[in-house]
N, C-alpha and C. Protein backbone atom coordinates (compact mmCIF):
# COMPACT_ATOMS: atom_id res chain seq x y z
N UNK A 1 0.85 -1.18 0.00
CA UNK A 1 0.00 0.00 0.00
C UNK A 1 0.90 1.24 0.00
N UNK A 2 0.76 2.18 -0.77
CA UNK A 2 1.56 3.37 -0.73
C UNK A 2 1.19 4.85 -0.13
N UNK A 3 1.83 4.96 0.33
CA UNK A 3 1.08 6.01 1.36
C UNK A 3 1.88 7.53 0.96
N UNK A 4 1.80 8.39 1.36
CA UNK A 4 2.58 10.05 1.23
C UNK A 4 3.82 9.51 1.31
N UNK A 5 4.63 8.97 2.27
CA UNK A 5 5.86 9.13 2.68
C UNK A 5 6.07 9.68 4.18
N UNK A 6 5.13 10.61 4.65
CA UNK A 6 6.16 11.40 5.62
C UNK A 6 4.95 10.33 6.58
N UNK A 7 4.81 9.68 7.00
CA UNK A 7 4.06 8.97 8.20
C UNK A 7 5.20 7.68 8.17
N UNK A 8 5.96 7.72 9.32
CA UNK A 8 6.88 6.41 9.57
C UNK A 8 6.20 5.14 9.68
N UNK A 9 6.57 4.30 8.81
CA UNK A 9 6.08 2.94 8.59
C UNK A 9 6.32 2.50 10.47
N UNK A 10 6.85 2.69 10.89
CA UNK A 10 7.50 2.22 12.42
C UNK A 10 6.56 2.51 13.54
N UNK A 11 5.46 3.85 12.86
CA UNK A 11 4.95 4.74 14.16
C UNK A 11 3.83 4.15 13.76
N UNK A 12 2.52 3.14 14.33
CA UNK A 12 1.59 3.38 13.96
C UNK A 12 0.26 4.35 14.35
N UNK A 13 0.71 4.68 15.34
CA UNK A 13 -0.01 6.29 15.72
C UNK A 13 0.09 7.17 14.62
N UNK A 14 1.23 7.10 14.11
CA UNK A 14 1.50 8.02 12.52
C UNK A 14 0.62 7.23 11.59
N UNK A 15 0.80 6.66 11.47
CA UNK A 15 0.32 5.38 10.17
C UNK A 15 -1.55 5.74 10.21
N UNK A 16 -2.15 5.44 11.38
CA UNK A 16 -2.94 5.22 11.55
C UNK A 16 -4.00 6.77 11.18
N UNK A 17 -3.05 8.16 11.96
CA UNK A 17 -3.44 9.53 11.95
C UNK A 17 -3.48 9.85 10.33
N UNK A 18 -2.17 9.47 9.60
CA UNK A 18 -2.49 9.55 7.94
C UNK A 18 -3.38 8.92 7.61
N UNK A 19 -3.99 7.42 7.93
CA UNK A 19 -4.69 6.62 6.52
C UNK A 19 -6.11 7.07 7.16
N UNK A 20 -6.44 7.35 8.23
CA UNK A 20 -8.04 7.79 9.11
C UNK A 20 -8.30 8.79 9.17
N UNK A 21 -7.24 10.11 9.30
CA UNK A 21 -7.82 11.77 10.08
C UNK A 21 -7.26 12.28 8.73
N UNK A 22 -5.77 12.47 8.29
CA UNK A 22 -5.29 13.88 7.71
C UNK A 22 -6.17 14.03 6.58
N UNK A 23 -6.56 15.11 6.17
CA UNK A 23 -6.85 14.80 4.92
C UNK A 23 -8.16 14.99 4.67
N UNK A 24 -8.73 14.29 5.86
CA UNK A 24 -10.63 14.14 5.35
C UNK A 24 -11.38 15.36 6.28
N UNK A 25 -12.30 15.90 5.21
CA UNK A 25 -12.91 17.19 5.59
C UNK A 25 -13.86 16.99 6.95
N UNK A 26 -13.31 18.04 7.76
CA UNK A 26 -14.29 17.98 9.00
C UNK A 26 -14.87 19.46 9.30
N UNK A 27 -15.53 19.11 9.50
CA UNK A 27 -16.80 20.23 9.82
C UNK A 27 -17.37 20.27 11.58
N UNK A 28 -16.87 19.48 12.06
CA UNK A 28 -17.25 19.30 14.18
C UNK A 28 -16.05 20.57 14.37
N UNK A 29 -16.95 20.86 14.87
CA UNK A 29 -16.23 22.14 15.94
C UNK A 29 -15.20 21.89 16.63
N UNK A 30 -15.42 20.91 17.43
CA UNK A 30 -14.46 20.51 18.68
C UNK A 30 -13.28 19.70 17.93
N UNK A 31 -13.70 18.79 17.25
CA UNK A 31 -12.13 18.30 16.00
C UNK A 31 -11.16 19.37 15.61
N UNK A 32 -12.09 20.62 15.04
CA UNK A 32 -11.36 21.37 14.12
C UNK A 32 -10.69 22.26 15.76
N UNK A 33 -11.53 22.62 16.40
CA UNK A 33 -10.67 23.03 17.69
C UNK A 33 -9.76 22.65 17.67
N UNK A 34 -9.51 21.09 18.25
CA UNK A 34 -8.32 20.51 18.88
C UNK A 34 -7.25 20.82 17.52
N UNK A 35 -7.84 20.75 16.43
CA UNK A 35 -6.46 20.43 15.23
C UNK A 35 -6.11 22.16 15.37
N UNK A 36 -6.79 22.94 15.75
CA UNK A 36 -5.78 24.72 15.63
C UNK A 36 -5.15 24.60 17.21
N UNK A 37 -5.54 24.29 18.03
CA UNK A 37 -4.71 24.02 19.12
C UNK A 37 -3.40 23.11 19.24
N UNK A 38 -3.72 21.93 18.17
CA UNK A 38 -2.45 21.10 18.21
C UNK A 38 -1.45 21.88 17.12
N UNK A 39 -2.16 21.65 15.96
CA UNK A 39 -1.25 22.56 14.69
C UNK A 39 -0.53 23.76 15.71
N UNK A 40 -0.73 24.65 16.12
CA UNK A 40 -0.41 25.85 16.98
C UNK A 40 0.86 24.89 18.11
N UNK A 41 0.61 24.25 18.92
CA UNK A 41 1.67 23.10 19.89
C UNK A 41 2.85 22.97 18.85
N UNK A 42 2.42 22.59 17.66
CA UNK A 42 3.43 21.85 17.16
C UNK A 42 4.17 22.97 17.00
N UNK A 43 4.30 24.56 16.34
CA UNK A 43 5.26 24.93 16.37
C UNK A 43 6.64 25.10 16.68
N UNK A 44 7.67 24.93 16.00
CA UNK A 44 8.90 24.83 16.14
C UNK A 44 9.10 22.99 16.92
N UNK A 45 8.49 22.17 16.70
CA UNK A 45 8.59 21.16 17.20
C UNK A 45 7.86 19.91 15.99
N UNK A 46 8.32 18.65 16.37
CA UNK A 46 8.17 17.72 15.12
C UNK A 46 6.20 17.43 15.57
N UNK A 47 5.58 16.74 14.48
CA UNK A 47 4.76 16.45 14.75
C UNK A 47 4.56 15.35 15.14
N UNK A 48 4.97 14.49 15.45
CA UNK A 48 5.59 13.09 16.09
C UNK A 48 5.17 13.79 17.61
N UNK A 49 5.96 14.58 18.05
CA UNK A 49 5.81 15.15 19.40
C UNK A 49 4.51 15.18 19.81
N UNK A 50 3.80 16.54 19.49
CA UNK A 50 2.44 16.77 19.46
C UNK A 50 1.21 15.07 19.38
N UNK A 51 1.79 14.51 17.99
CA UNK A 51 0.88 13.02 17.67
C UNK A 51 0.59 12.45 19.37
N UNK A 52 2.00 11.36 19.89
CA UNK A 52 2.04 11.16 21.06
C UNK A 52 1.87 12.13 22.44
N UNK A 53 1.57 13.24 22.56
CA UNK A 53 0.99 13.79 23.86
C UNK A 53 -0.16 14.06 23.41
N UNK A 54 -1.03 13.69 21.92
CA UNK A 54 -2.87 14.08 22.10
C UNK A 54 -3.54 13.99 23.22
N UNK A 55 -3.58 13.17 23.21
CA UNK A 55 -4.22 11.87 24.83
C UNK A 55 -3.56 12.99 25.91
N UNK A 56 -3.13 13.38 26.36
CA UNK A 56 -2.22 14.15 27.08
C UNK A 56 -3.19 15.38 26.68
N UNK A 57 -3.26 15.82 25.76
CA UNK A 57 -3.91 17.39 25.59
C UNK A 57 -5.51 17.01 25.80
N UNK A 58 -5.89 15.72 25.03
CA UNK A 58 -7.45 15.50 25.18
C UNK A 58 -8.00 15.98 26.69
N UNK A 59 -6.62 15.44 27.54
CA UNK A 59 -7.47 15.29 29.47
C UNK A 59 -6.91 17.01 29.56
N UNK A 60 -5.92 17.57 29.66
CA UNK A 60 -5.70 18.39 29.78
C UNK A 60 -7.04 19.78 29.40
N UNK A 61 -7.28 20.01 28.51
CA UNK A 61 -8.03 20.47 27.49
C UNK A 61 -9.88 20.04 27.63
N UNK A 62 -10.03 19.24 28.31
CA UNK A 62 -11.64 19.22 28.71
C UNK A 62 -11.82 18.46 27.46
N UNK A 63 -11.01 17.64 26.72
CA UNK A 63 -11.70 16.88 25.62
C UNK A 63 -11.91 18.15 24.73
N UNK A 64 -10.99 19.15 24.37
CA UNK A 64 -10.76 20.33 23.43
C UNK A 64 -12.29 20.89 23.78
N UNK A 65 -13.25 20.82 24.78
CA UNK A 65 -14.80 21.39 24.88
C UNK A 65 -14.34 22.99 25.06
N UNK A 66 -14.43 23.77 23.79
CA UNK A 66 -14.37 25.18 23.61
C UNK A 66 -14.79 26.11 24.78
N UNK A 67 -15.82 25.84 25.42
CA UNK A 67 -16.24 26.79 26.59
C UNK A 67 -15.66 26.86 27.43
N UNK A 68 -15.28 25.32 28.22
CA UNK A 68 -14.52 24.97 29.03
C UNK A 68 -13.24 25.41 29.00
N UNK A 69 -12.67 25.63 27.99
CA UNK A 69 -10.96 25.96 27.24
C UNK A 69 -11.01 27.36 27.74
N UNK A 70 -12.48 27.72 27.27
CA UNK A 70 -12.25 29.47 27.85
C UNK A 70 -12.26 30.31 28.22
N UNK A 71 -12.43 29.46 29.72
CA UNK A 71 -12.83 29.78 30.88
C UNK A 71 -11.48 29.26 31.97
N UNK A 72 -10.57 28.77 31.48
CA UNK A 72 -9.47 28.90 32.21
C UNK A 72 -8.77 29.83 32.44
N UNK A 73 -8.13 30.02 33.99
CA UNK A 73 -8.11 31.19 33.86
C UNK A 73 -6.11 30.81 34.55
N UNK A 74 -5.84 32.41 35.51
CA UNK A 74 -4.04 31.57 35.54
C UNK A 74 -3.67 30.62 36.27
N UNK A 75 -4.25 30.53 37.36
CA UNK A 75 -4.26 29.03 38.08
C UNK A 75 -4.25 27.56 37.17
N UNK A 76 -5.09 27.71 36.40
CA UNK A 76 -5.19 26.76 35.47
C UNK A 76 -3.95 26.44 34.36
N UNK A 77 -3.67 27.32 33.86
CA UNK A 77 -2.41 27.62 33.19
C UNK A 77 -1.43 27.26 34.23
N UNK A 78 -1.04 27.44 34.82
CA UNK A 78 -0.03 27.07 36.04
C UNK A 78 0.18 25.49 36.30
N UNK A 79 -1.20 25.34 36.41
CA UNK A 79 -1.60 23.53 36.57
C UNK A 79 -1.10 23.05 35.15
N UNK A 80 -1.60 23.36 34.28
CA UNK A 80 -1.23 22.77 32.73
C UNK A 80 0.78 23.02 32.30
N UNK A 81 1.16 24.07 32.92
CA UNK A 81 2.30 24.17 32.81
C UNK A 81 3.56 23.30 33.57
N UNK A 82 2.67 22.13 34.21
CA UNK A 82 3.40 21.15 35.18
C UNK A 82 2.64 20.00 34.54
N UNK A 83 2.23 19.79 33.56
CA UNK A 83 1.50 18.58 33.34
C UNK A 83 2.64 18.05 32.10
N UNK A 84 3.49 16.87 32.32
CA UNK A 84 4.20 16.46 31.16
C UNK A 84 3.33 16.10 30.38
N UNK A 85 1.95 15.49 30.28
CA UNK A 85 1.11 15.16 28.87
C UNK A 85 1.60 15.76 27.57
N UNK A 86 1.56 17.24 27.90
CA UNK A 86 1.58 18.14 27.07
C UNK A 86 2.70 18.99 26.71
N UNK A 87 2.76 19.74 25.62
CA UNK A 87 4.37 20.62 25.69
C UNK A 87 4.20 21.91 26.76
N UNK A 88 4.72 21.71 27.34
CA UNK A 88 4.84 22.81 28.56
C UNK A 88 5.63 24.25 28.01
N UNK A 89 4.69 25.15 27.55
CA UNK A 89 5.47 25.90 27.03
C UNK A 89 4.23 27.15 27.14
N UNK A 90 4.64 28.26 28.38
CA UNK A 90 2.88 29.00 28.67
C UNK A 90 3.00 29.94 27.24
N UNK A 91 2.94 30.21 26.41
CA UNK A 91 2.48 31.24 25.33
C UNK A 91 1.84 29.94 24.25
N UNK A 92 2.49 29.03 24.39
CA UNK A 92 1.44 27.83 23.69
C UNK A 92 -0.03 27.39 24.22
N UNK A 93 0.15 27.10 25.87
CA UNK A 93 -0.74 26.81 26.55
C UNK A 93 -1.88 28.17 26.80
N UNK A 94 -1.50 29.39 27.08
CA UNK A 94 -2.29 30.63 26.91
C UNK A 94 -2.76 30.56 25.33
N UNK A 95 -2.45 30.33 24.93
CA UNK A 95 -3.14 30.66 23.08
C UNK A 95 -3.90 29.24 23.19
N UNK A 96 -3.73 28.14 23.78
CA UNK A 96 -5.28 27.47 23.66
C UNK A 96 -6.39 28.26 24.28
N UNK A 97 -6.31 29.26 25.36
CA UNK A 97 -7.13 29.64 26.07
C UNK A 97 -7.83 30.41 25.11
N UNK A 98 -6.98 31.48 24.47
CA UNK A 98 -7.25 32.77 23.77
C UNK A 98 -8.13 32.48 22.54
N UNK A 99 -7.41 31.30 22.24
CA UNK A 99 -7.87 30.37 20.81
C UNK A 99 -9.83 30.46 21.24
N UNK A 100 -9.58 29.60 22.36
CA UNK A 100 -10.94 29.21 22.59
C UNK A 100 -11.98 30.26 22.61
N UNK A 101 -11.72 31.56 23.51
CA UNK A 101 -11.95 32.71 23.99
C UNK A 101 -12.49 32.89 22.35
N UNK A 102 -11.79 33.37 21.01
CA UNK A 102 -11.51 34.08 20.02
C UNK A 102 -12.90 33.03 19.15
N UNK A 103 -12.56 31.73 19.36
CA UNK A 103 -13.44 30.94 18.94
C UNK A 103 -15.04 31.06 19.18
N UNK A 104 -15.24 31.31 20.36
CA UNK A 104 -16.79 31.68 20.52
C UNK A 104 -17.04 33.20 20.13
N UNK A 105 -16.08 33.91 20.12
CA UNK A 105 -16.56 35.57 19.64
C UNK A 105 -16.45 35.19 18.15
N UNK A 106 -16.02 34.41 17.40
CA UNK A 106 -16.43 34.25 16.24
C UNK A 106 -17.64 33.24 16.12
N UNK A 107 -18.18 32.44 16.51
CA UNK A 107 -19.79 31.68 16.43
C UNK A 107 -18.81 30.54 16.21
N UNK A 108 -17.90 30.40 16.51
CA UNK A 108 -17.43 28.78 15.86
C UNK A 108 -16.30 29.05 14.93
N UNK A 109 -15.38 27.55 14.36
CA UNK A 109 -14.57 27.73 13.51
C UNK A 109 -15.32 27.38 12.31
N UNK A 110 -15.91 26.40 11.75
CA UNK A 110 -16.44 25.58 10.55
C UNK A 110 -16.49 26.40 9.78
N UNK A 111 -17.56 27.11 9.76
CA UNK A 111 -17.94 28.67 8.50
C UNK A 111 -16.52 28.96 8.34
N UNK A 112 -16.38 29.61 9.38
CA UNK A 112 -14.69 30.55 9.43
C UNK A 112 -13.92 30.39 8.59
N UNK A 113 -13.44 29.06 9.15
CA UNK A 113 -11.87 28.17 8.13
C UNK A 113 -12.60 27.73 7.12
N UNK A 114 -13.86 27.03 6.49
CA UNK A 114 -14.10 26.61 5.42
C UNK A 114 -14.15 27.96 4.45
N UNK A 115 -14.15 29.18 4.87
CA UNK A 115 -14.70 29.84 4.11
C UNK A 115 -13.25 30.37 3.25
N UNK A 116 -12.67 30.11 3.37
CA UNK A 116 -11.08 30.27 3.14
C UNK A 116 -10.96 29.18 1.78
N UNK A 117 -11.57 28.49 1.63
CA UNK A 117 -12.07 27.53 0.54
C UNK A 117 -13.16 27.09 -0.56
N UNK A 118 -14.03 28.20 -0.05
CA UNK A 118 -15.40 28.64 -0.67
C UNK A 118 -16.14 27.79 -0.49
N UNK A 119 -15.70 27.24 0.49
CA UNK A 119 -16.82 25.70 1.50
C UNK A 119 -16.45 24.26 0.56
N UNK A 120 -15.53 24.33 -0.29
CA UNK A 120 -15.64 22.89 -0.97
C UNK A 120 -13.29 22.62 -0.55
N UNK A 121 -13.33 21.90 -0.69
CA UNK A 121 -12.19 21.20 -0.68
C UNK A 121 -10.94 21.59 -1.48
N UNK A 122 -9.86 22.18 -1.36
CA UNK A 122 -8.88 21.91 -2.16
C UNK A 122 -8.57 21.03 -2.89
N UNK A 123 -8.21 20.24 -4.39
CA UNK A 123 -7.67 18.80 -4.51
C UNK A 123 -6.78 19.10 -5.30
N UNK A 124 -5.47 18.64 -4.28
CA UNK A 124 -4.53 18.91 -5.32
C UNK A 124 -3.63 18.01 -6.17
N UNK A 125 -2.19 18.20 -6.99
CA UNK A 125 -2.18 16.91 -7.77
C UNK A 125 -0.60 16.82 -7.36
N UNK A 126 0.03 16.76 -6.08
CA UNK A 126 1.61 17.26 -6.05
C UNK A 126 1.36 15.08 -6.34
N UNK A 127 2.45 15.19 -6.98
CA UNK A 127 3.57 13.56 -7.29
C UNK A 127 4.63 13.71 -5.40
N UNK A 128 5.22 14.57 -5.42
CA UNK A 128 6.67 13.80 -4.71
C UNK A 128 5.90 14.92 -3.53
N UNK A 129 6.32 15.06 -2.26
CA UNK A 129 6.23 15.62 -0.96
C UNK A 129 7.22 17.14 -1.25
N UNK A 130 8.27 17.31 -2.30
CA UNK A 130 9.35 18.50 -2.11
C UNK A 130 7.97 19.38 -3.20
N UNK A 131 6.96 18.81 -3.60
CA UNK A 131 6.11 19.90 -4.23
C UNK A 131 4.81 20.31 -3.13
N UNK A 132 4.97 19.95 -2.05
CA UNK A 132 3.52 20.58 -1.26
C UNK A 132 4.47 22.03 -0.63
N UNK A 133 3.63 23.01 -0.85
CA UNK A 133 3.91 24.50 -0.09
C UNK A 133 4.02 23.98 1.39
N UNK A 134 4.53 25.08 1.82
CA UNK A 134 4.24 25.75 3.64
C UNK A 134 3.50 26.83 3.77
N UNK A 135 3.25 27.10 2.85
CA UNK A 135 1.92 28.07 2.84
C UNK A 135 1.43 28.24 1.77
N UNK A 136 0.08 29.13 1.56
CA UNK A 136 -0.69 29.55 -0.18
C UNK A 136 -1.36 30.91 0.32
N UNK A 137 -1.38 31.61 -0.61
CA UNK A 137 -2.40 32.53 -0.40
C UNK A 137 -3.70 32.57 0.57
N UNK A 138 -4.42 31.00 0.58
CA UNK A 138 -5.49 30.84 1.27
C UNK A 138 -4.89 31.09 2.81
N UNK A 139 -3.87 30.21 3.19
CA UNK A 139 -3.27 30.33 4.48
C UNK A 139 -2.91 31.38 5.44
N UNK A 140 -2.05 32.37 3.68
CA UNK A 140 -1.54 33.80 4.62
C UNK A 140 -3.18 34.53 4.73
N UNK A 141 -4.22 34.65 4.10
CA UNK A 141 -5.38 35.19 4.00
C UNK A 141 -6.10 34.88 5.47
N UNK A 142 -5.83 33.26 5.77
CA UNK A 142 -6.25 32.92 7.20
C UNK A 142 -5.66 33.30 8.30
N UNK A 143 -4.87 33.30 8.18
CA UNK A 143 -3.71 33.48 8.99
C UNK A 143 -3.81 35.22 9.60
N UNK A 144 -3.82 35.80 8.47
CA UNK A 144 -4.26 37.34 8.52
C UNK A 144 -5.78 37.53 9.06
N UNK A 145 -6.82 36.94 8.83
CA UNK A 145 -8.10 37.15 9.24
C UNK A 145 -7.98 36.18 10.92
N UNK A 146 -7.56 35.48 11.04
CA UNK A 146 -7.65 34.66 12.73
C UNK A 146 -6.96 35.43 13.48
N UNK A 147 -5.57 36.58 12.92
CA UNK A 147 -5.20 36.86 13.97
C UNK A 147 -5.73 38.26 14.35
N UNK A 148 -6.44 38.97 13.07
CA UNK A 148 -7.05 40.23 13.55
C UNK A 148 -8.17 39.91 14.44
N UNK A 149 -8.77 38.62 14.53
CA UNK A 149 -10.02 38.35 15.53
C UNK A 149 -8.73 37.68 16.49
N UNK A 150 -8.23 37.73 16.98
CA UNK A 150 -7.56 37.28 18.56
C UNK A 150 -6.78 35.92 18.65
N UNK A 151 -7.17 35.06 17.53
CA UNK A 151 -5.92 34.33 17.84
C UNK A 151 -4.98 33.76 17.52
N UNK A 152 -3.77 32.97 18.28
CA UNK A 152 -2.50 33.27 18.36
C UNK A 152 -2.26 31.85 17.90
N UNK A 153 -0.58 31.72 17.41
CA UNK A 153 0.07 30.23 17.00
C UNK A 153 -0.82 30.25 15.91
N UNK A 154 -1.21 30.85 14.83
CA UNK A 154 -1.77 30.83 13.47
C UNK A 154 -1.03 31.60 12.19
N UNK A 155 -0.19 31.18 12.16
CA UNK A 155 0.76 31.96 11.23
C UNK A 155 0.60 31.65 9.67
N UNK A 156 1.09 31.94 8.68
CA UNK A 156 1.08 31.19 7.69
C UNK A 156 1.35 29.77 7.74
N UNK A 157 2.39 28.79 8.08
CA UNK A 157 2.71 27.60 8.07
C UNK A 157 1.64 26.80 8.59
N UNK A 158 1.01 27.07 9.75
CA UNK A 158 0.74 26.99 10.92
C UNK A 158 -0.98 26.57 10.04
N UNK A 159 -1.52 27.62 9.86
CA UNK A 159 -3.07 27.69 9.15
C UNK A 159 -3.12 26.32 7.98
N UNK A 160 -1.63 26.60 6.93
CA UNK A 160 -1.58 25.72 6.12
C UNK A 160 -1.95 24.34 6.71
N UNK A 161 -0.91 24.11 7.71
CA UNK A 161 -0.99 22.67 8.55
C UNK A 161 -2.38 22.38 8.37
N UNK A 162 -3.23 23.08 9.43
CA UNK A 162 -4.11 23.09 9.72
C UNK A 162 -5.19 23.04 8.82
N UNK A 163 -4.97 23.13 7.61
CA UNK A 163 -6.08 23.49 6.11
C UNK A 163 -5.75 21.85 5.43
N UNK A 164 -4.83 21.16 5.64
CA UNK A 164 -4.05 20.01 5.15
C UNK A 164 -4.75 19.41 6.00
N UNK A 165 -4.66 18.96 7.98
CA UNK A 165 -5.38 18.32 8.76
C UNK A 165 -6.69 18.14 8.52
N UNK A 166 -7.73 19.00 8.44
CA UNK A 166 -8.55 19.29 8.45
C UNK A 166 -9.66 18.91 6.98
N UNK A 167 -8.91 18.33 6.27
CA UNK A 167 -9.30 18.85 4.74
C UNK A 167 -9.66 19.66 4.37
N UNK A 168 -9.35 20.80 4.63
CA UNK A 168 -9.17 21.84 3.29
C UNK A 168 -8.97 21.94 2.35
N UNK A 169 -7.85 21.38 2.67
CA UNK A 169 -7.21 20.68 1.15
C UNK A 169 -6.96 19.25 1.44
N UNK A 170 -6.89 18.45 0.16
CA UNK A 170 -6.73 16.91 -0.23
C UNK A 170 -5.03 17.30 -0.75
N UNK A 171 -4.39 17.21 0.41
CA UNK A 171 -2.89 17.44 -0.07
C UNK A 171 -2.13 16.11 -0.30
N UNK A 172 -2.76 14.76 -0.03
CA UNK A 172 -2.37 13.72 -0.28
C UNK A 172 -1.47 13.30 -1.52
N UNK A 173 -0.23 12.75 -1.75
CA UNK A 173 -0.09 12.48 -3.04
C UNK A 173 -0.50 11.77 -4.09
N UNK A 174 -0.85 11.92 -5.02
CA UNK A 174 -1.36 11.20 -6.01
C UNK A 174 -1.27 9.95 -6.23
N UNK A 175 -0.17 9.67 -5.65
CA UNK A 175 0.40 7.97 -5.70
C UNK A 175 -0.23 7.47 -3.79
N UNK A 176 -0.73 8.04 -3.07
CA UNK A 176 -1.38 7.52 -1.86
C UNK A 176 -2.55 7.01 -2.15
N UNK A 177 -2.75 5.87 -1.69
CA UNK A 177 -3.53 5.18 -1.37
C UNK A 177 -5.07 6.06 -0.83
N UNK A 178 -4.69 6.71 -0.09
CA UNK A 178 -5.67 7.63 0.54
C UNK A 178 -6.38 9.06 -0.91
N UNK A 179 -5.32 9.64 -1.46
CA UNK A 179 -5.81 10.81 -2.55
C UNK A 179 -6.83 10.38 -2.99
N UNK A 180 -6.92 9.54 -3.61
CA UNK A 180 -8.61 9.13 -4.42
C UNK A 180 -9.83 8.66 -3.49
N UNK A 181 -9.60 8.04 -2.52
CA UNK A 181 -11.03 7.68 -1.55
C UNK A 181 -11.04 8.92 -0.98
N UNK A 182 -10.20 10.05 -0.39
CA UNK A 182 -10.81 11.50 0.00
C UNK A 182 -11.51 12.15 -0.59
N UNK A 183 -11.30 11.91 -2.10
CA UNK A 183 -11.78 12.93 -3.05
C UNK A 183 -12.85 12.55 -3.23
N UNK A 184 -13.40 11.14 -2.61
CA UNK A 184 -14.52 10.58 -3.20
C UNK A 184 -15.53 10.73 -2.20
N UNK A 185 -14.87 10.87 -0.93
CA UNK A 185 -15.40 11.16 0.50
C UNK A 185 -15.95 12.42 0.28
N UNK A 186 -15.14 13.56 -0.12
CA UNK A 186 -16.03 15.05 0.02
C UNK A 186 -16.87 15.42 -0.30
């Protein structure tokens, strides 16, 4: 079976996150939550990292439940900043808060981030992994509109991730196993 490449045949937490989650369009609130909160973690760090402490952020994080996220206040942060589950790092852990906070003054993410796509899917046609961007126009556009509404760890790279997780885009390669049943999924 041929897959992208970048999911280690070795990891099946990797294996498993490519051939089930990346890729396929989600529209749940609380999914697309957790993926701008994790995408945002992962900065400057592998995604391997982030993969293995989910479970770690799920308990941490109220099960990513948006209200709950944003209503923590610094005590809480303090507590989360001693919790190895997670990357202990407070301007990461404060921007889940802010995230969340930013998230209900916008009605939700779904509309939001889909709209960055005109509500239908990216599909794209890269062959090898050295042709997918770190960013597109759609990204810096998101990236620019999330952070004038409040929130943080959304940069260009960062949104992209997150537009790739999420299906936004079908960034899969053409030779994956997965590119054609997504496309058929949306």
């Amino acid at each position: 079976m041929r897959r992208c490449g970048w999911a280690p045949e070795t990891d099946p937490l990797y294996l498993a996150y490519h051939d089930e989650e990346w890729g396929v369009p989600s529209h749940d609130e609380r999914h697309l939550f957790e993926l701008l909160v994790l995408e945002g973690a992962q900065a400057g760090l592998s995604w391997s990292t982030i993969l293995h402490k989910r479970e770690g952020y799920r308990r941490a994080f109220a099960g990513f439940d948006v209200e709950t996220v944003a209503r923590l206040g610094p005590r809480d942060v303090e507590r989360l900043l001693a919790d190895p589950g997670i990357v202990r790092n407070r301007l990461k852990v404060e921007s889940a808060v802010a995230n969340a906070q930013a998230t209900i003054a916008a009605g939700g993410l779904d509309e939001l981030l889909w709209s960055f796509v005109g509500g239908t899917p990216r599909v794209n046609r890269w062959s090898t992994l050295a042709e997918l961007p770190a960013d597109t126009g759609e990204s810096r556009a998101m990236s620019k509109e999330l952070k004038r509404r409040g929130f943080r760890f959304v940069g260009p790279t960062v949104c992209y991730s997150l537009m790739q997780a999420c299906g936004l885009v079908n960034d899969h390669l053409v030779g994956c196993f997965r590119y054609a049943q997504i496309r058929h999924e949306a």
